[in-house]
Protein backbone atom coordinates (compact mmCIF):
# COMPACT_ATOMS: atom_id res chain seq x y z
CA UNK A 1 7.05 14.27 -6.03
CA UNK A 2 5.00 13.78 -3.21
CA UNK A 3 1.81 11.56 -3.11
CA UNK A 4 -0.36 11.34 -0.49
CA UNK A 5 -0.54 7.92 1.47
CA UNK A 6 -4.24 7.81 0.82
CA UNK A 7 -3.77 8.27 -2.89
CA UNK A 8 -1.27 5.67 -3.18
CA UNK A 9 -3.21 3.19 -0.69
CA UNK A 10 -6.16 3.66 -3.22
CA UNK A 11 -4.27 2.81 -6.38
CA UNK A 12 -2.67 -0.14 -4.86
CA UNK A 13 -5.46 -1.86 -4.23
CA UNK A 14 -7.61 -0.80 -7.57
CA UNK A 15 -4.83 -2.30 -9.12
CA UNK A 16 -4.61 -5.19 -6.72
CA UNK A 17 -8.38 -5.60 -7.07
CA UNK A 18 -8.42 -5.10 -11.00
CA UNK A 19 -5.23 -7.75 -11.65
CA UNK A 20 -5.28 -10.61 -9.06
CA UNK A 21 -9.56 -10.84 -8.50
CA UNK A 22 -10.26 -11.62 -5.40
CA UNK A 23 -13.54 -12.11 -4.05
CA UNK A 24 -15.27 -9.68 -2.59
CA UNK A 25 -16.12 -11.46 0.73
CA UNK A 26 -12.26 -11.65 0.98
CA UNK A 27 -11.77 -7.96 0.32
CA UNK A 28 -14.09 -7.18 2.94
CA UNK A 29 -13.07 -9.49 5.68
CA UNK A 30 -9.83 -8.23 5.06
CA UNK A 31 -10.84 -4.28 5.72
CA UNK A 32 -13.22 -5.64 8.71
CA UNK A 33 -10.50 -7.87 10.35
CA UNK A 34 -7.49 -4.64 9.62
CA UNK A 35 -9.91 -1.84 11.78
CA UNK A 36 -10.76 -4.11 14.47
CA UNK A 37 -6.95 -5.40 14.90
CA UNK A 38 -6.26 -1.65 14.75
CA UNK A 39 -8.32 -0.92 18.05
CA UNK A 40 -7.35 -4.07 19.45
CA UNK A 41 -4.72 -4.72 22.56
CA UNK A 42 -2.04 -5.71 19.75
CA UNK A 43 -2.21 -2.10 17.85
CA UNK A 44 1.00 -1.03 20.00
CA UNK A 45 2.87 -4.36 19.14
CA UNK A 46 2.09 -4.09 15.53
CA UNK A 47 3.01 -0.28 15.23
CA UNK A 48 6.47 -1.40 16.68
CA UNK A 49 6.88 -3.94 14.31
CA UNK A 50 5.50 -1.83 11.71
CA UNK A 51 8.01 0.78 12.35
């Protein structure tokens, strides 16, 4: 069974949202803070970690 990583990325954090309640501001700070890292100088170094 394959499921697409945007599928599963979306569940996660419905559920993750639905169980644990987090704030919102958190949420979003979190999403803000992930795309700007990800066009950042450190991108490379955490896609070699990553992988």
């Amino acid at each position: 069974m394959d499921v697409p990583l945007w599928f599963a990325l979306l569940a996660v954090g419905y559920l993750g949202v639905k169980l644990v309640r987090p704030p919102w501001w958190l949420i979003c700070v979190l999403l803000l803070g992930g795309y700007l890292l990800a066009d950042s100088l450190f991108a490379p170094v955490i896609d070699t970690a990553v992988k």
